[in-house]
PDB file of N, CA and C in Angstrom:
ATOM      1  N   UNK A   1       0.830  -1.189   0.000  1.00  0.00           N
ATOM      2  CA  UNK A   1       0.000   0.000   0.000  1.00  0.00           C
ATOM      3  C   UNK A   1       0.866   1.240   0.000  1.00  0.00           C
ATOM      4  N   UNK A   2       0.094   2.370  -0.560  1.00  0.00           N
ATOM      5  CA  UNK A   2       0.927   3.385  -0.736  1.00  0.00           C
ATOM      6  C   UNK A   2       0.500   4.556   0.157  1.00  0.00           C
ATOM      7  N   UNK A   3      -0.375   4.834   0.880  1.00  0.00           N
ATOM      8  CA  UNK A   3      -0.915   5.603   1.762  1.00  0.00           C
ATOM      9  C   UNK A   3      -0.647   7.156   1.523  1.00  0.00           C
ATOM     10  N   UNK A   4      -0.123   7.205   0.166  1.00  0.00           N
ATOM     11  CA  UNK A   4       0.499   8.740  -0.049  1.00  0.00           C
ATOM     12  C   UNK A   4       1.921   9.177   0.177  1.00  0.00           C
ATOM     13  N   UNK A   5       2.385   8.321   0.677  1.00  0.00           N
ATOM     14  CA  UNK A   5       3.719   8.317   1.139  1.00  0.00           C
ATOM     15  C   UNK A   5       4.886   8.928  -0.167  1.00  0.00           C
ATOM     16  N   UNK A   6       5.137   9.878  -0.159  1.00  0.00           N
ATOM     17  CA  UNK A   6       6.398  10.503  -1.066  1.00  0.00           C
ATOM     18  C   UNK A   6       7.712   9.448  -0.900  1.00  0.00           C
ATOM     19  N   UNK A   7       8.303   8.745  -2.551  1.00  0.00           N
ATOM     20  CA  UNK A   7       9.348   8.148  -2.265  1.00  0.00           C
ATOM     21  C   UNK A   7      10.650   8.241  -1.400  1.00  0.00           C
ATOM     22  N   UNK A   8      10.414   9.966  -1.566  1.00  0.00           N
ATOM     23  CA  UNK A   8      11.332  10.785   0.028  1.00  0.00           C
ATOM     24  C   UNK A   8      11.291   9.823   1.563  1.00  0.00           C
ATOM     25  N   UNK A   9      10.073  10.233   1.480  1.00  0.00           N
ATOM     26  CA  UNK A   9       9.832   9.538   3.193  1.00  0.00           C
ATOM     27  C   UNK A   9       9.791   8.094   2.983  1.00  0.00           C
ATOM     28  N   UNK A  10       9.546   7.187   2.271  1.00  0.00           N
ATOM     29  CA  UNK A  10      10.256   5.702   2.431  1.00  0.00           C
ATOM     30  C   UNK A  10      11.190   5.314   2.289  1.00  0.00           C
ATOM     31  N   UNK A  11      12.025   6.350   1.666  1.00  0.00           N
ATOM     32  CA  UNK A  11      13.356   6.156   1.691  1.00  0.00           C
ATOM     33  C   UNK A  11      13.766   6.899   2.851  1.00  0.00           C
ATOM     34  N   UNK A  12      13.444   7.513   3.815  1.00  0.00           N
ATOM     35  CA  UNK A  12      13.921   8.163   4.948  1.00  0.00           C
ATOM     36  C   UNK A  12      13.646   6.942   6.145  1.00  0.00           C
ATOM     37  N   UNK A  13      12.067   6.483   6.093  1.00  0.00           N
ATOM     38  CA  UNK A  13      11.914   5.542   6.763  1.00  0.00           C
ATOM     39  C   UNK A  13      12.766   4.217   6.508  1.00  0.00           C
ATOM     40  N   UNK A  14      12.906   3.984   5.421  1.00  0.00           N
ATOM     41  CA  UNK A  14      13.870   2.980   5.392  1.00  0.00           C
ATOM     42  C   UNK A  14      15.466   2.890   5.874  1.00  0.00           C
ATOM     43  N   UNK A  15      16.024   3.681   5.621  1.00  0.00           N
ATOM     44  CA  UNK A  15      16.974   3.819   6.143  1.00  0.00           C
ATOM     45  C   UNK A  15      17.142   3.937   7.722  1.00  0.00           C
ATOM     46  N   UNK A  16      16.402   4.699   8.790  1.00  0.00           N
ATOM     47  CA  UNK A  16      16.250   5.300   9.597  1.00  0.00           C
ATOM     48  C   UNK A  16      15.830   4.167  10.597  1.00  0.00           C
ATOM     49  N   UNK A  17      14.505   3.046  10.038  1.00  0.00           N
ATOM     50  CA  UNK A  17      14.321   2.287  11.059  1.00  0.00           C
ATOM     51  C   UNK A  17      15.337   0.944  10.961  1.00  0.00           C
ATOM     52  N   UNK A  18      15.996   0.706  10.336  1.00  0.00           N
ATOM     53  CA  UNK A  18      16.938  -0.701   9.824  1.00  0.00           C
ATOM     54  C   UNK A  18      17.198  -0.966  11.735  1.00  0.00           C
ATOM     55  N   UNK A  19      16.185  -1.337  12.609  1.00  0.00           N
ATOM     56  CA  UNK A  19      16.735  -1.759  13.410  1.00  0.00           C
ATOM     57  C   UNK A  19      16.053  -2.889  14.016  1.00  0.00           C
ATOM     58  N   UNK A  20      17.377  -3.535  15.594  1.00  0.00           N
ATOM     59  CA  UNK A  20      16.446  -4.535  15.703  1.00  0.00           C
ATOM     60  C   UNK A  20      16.396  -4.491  17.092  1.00  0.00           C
ATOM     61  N   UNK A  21      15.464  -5.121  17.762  1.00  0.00           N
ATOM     62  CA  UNK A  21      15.025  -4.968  19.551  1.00  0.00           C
ATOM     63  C   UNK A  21      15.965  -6.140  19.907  1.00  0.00           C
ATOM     64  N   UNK A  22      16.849  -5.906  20.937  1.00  0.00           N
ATOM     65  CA  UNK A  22      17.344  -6.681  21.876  1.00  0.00           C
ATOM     66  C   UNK A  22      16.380  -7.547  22.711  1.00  0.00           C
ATOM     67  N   UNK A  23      16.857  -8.888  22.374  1.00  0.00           N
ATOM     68  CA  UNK A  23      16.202  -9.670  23.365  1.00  0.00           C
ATOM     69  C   UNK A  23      15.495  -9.311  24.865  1.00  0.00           C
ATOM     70  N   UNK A  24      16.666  -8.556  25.610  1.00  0.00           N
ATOM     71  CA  UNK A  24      15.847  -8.158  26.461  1.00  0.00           C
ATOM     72  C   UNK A  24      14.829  -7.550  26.780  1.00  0.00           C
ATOM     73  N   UNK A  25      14.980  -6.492  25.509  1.00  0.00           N
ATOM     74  CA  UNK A  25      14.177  -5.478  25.667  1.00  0.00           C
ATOM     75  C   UNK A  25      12.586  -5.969  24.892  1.00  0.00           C
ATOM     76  N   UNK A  26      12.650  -6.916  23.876  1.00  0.00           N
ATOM     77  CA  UNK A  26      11.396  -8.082  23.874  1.00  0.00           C
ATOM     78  C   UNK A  26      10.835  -8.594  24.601  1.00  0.00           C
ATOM     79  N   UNK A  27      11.865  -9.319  25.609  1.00  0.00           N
ATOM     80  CA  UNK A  27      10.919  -9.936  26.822  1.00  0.00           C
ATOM     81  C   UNK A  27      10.112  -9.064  27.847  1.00  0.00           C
ATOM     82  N   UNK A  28      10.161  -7.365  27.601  1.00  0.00           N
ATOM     83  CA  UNK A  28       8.964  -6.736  28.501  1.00  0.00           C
ATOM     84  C   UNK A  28       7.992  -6.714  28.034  1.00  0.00           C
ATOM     85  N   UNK A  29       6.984  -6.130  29.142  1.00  0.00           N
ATOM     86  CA  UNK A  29       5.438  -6.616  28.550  1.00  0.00           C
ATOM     87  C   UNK A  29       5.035  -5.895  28.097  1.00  0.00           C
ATOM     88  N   UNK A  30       5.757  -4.695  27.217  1.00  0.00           N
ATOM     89  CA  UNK A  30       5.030  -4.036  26.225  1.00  0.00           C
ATOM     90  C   UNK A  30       5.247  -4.636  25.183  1.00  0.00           C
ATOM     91  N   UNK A  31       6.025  -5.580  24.430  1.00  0.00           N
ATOM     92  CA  UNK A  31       6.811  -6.077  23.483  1.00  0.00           C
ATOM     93  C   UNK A  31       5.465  -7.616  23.820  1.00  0.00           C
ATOM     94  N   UNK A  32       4.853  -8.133  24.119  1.00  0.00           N
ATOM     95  CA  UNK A  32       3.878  -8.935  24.428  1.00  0.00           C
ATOM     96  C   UNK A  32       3.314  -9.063  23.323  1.00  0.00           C
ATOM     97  N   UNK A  33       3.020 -10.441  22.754  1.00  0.00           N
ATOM     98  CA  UNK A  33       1.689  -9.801  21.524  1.00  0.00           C
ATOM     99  C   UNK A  33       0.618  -9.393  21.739  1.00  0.00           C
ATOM    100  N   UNK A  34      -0.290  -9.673  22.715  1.00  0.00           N
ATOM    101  CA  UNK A  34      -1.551  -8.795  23.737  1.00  0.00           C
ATOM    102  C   UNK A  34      -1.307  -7.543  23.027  1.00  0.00           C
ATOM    103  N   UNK A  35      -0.491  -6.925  24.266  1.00  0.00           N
ATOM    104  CA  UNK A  35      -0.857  -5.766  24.643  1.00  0.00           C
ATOM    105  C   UNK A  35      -0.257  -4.910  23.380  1.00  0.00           C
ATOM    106  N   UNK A  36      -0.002  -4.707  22.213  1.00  0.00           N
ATOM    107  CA  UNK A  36       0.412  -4.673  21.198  1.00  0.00           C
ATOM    108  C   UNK A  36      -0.381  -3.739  20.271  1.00  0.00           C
ATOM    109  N   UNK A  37      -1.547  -4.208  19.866  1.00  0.00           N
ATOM    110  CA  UNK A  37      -2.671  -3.247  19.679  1.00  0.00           C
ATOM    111  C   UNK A  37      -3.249  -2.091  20.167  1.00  0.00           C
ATOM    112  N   UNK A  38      -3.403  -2.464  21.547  1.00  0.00           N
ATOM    113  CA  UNK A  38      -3.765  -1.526  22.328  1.00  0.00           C
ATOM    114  C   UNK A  38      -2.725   0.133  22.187  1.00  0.00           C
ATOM    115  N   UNK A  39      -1.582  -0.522  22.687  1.00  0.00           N
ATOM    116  CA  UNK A  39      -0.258   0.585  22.695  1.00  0.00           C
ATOM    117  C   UNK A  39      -0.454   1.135  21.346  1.00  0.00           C
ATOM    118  N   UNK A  40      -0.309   0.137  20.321  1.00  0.00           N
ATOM    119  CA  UNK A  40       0.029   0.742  19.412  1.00  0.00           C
ATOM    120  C   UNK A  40      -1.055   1.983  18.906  1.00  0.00           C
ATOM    121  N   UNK A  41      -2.701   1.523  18.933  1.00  0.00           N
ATOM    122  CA  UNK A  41      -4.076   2.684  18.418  1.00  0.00           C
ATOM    123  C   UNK A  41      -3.723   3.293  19.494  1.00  0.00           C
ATOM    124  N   UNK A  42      -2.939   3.420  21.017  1.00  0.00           N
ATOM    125  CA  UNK A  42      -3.151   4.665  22.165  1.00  0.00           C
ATOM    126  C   UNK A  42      -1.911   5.521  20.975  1.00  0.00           C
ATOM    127  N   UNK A  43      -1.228   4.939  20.851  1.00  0.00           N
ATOM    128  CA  UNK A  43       0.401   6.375  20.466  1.00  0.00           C
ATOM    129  C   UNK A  43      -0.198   6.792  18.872  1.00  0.00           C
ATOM    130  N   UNK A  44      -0.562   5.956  18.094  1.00  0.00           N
ATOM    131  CA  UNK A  44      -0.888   6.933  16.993  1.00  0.00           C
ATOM    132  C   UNK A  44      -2.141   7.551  17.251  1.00  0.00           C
ATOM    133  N   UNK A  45      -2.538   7.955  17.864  1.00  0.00           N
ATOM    134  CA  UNK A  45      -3.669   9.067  17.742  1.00  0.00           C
ATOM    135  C   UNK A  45      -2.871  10.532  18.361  1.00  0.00           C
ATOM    136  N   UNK A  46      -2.068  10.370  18.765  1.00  0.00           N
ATOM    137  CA  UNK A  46      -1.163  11.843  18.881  1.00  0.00           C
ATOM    138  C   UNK A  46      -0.221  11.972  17.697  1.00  0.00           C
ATOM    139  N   UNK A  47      -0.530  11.404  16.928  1.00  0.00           N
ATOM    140  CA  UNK A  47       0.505  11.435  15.698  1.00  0.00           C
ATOM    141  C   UNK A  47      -0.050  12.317  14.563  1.00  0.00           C
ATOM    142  N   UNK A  48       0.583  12.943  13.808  1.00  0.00           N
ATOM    143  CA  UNK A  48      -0.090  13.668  12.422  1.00  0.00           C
ATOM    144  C   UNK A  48       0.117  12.979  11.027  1.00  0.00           C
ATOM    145  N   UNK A  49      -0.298  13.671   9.977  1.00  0.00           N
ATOM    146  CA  UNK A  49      -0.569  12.550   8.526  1.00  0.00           C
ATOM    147  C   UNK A  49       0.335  12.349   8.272  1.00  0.00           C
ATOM    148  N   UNK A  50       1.673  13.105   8.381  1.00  0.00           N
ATOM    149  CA  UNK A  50       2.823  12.818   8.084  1.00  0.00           C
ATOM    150  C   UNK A  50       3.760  11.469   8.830  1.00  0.00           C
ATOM    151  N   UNK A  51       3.282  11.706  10.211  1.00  0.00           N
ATOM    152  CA  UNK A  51       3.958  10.485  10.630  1.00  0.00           C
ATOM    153  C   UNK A  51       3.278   9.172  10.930  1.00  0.00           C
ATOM    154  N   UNK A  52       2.022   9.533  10.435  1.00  0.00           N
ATOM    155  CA  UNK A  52       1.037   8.034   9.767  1.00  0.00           C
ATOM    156  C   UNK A  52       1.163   7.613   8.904  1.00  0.00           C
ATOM    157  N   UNK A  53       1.807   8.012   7.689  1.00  0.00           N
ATOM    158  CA  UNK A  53       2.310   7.525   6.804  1.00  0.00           C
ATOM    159  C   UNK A  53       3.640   6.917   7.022  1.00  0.00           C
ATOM    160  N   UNK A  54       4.780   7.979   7.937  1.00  0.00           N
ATOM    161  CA  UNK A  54       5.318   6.923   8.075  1.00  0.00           C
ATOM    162  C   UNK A  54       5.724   5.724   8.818  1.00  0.00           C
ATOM    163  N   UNK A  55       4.662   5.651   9.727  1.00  0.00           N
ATOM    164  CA  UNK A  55       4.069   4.666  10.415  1.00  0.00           C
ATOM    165  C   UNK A  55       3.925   3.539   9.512  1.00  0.00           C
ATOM    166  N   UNK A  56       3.075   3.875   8.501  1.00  0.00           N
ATOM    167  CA  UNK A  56       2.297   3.047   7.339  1.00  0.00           C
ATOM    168  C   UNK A  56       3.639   2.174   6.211  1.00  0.00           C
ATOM    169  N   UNK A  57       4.303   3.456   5.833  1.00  0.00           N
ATOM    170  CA  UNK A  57       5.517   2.479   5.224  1.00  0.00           C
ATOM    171  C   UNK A  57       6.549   2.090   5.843  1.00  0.00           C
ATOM    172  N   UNK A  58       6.748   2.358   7.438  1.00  0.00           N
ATOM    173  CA  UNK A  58       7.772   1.533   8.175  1.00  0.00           C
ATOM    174  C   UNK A  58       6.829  -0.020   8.098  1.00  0.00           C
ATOM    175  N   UNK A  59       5.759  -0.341   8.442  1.00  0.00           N
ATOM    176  CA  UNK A  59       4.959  -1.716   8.310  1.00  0.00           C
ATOM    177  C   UNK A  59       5.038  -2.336   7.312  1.00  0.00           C
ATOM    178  N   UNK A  60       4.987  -1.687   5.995  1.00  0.00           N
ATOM    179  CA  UNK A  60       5.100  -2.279   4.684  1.00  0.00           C
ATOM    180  C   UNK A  60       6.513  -2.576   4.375  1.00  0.00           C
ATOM    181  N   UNK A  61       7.078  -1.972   4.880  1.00  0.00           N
ATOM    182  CA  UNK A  61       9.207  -2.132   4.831  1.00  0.00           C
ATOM    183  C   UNK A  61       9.237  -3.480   5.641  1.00  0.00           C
ATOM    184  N   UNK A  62       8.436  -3.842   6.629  1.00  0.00           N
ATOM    185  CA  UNK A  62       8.853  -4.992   7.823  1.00  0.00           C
ATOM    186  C   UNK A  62       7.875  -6.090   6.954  1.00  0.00           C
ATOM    187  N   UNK A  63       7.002  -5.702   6.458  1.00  0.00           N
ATOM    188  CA  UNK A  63       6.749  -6.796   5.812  1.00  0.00           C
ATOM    189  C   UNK A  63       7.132  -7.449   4.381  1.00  0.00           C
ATOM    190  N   UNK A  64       7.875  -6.295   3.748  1.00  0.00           N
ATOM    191  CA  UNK A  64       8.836  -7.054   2.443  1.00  0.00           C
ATOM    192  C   UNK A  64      10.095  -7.559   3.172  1.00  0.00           C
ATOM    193  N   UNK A  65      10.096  -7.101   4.072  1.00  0.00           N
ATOM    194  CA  UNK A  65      11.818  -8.102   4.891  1.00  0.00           C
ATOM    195  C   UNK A  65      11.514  -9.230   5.450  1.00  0.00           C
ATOM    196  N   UNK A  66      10.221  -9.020   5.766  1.00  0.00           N
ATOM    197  CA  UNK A  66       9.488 -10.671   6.248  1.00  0.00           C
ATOM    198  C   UNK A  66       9.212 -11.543   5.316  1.00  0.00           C
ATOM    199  N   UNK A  67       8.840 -11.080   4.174  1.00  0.00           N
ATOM    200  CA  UNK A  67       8.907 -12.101   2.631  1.00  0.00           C
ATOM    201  C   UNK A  67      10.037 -12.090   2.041  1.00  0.00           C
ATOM    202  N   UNK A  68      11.330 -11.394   2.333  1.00  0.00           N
ATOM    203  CA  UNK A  68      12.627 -11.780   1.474  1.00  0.00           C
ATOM    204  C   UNK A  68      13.303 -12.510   2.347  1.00  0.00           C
ATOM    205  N   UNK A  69      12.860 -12.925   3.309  1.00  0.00           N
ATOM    206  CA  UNK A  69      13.544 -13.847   4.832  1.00  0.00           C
ATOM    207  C   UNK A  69      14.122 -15.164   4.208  1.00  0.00           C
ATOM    208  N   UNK A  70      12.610 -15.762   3.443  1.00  0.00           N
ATOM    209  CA  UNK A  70      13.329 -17.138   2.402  1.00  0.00           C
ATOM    210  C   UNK A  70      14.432 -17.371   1.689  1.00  0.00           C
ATOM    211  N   UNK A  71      14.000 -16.430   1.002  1.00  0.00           N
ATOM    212  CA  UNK A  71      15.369 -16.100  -0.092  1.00  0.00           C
ATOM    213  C   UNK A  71      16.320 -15.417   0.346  1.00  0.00           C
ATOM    214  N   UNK A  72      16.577 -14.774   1.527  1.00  0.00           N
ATOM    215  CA  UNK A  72      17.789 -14.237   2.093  1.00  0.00           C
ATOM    216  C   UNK A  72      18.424 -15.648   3.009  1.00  0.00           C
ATOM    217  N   UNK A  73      17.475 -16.458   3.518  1.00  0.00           N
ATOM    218  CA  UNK A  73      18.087 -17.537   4.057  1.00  0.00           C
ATOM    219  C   UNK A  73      18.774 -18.354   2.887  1.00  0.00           C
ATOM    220  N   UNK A  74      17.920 -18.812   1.690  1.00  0.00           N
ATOM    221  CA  UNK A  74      18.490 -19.717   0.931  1.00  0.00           C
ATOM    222  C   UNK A  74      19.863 -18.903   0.308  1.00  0.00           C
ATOM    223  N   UNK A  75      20.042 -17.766  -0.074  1.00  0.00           N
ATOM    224  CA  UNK A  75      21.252 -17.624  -0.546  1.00  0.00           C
ATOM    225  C   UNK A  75      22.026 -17.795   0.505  1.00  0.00           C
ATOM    226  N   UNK A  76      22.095 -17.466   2.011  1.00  0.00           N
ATOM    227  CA  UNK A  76      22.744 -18.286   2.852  1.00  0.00           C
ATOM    228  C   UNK A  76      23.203 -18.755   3.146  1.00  0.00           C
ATOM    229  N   UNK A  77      22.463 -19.896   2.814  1.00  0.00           N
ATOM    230  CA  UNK A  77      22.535 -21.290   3.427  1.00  0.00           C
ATOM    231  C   UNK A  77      23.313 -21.948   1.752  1.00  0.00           C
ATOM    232  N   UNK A  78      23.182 -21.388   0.904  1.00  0.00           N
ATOM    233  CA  UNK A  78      24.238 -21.647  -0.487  1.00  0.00           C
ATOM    234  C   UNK A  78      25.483 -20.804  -0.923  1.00  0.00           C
ATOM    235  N   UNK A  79      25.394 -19.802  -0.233  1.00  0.00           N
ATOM    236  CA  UNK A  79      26.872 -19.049  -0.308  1.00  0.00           C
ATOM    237  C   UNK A  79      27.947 -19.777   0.119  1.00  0.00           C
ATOM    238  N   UNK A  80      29.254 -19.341  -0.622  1.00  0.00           N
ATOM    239  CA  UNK A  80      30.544 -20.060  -0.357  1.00  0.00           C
ATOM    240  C   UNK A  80      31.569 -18.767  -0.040  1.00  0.00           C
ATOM    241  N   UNK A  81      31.461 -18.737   0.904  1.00  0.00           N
ATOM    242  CA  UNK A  81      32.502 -17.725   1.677  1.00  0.00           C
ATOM    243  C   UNK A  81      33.628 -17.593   1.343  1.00  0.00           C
ATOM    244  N   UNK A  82      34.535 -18.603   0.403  1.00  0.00           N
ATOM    245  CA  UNK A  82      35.554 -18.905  -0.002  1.00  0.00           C
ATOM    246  C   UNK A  82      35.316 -17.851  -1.114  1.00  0.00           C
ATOM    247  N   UNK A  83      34.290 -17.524  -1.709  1.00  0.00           N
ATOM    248  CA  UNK A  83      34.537 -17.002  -2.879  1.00  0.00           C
ATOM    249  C   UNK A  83      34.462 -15.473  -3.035  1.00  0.00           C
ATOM    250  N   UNK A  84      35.542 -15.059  -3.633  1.00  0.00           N
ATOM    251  CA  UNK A  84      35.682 -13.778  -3.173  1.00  0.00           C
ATOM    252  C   UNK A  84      34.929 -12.582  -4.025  1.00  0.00           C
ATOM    253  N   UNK A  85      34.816 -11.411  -4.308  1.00  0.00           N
ATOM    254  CA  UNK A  85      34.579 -10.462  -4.807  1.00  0.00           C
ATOM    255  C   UNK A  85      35.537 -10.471  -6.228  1.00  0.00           C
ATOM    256  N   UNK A  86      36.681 -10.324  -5.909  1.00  0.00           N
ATOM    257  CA  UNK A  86      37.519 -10.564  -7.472  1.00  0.00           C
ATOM    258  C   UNK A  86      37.109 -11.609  -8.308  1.00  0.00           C
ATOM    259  N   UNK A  87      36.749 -13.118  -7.306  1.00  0.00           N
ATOM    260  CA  UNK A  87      36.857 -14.017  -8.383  1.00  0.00           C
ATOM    261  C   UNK A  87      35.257 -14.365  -9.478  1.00  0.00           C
ATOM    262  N   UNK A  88      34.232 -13.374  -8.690  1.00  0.00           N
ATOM    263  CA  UNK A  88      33.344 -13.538  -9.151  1.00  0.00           C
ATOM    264  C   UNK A  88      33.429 -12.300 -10.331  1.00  0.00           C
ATOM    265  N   UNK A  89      34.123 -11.431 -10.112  1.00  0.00           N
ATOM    266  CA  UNK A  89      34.439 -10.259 -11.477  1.00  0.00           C
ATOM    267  C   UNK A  89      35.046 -11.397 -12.451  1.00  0.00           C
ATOM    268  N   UNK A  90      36.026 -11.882 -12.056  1.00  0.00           N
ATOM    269  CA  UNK A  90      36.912 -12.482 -13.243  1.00  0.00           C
ATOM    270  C   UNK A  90      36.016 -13.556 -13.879  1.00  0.00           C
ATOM    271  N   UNK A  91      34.961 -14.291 -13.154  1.00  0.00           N
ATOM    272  CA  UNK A  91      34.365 -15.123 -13.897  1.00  0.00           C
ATOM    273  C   UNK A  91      33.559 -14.317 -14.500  1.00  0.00           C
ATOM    274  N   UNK A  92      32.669 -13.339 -14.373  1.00  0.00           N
ATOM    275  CA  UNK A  92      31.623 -12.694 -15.064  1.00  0.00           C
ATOM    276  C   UNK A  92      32.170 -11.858 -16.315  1.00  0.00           C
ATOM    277  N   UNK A  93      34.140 -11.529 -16.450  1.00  0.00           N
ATOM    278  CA  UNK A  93      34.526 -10.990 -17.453  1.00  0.00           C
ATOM    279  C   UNK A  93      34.825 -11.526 -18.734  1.00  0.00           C
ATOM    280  N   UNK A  94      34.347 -12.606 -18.419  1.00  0.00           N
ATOM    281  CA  UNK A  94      34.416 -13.626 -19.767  1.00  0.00           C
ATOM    282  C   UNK A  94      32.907 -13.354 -20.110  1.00  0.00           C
ATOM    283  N   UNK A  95      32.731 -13.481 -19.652  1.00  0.00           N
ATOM    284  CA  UNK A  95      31.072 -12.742 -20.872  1.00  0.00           C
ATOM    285  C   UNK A  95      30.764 -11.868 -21.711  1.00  0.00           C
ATOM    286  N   UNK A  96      30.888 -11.811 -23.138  1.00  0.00           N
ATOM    287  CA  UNK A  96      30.915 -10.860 -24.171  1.00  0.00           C
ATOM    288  C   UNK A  96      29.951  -9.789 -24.001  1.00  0.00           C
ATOM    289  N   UNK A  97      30.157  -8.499 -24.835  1.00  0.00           N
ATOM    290  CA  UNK A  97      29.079  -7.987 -24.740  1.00  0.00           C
ATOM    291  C   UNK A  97      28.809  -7.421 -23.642  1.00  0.00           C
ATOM    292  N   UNK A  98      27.546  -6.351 -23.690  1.00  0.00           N
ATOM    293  CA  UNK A  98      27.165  -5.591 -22.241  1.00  0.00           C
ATOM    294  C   UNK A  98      25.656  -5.940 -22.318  1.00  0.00           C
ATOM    295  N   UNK A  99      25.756  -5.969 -20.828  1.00  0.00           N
ATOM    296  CA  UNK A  99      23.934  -5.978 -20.633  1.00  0.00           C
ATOM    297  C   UNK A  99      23.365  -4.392 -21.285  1.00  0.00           C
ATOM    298  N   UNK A 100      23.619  -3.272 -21.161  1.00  0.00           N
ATOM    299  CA  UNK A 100      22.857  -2.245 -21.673  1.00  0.00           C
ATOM    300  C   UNK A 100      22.970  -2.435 -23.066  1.00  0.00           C
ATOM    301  N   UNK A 101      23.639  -3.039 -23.571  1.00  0.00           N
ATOM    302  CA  UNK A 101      24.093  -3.319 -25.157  1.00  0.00           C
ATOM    303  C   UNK A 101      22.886  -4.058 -25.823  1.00  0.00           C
ATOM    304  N   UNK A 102      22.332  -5.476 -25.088  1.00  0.00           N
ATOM    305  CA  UNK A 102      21.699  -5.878 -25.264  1.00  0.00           C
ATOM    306  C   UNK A 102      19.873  -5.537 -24.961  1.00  0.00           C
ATOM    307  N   UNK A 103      20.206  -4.991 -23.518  1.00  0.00           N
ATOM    308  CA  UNK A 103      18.543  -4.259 -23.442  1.00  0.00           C
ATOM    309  C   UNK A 103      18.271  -3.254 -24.963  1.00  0.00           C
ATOM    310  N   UNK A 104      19.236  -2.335 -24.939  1.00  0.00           N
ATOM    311  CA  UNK A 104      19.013  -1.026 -26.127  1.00  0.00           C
ATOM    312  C   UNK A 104      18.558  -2.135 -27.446  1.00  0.00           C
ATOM    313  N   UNK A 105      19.329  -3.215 -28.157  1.00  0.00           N
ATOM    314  CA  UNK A 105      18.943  -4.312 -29.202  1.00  0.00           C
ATOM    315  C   UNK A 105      17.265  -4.451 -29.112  1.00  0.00           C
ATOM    316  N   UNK A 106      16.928  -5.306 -27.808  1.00  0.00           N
ATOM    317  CA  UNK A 106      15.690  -5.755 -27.715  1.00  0.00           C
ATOM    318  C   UNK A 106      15.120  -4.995 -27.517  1.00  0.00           C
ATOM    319  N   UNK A 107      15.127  -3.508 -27.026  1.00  0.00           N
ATOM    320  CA  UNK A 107      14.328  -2.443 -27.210  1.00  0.00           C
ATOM    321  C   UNK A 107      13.776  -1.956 -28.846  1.00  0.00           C
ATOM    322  N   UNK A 108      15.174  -2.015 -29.315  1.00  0.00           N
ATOM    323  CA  UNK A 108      14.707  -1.558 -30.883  1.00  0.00           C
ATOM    324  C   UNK A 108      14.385  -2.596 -31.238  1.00  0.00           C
ATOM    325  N   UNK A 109      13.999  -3.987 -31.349  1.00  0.00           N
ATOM    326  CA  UNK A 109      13.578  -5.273 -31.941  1.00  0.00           C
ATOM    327  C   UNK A 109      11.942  -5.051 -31.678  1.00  0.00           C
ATOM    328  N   UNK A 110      11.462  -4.755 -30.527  1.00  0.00           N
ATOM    329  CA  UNK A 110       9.655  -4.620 -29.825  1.00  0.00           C
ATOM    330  C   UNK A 110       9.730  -3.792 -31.025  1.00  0.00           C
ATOM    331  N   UNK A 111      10.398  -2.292 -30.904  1.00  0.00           N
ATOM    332  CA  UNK A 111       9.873  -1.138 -32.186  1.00  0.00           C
ATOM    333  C   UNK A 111      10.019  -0.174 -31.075  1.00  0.00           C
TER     334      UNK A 111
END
């Protein structure tokens, strides 16, 4: 959802919330799933449109990190640490040609 949100402010929110709660600080009972709702409709009603929105796309940010969780595990859990940054240039420099070389082709091929 887009709630109006200027690409400005999701990119402000994004950057800004990249964080994560310490265990400890989870195990209090505001961090509860209960009481969760409650807290949360008491604090945004002192809030304005601006920071309901970005209320709105900090939630939508936690929930595309909650669906790339899979695929951030599986590359993971298949990465080879051994392999370095150079050696993946040197293998990819054997590949002829440029990717923009080829988009601009199949661009003029559609028309």
């Amino acid at each position: 959802m887009d709630f109006g949100a200027s690409q400005e402010i999701k990119n402000e929110v994004r950057v800004n919330f990249k964080l994560t709660i310490p265990e400890e600080v989870a195990k209090k009972p505001f961090f509860q799933k209960e009481s969760f709702t409650k807290e949360i409709l008491a604090r945004i009603k002192s809030l304005g449109k601006r920071e309901i929105r970005e209320v709105m796309v900090f939630i939508d940010f936690l929930q595309e990190k909650k669906e790339a969780e899979p695929f951030i595990c599986y590359i993971k859990e298949k990465a080879d640490r051994k392999i370095t940054l150079a050696q993946v240039r040197q293998e990819l420099s054997s590949i002829k040609g440029s990717l923009s070389e080829t988009i601009s082709k199949q661009r003029e091929e559609r028309g």
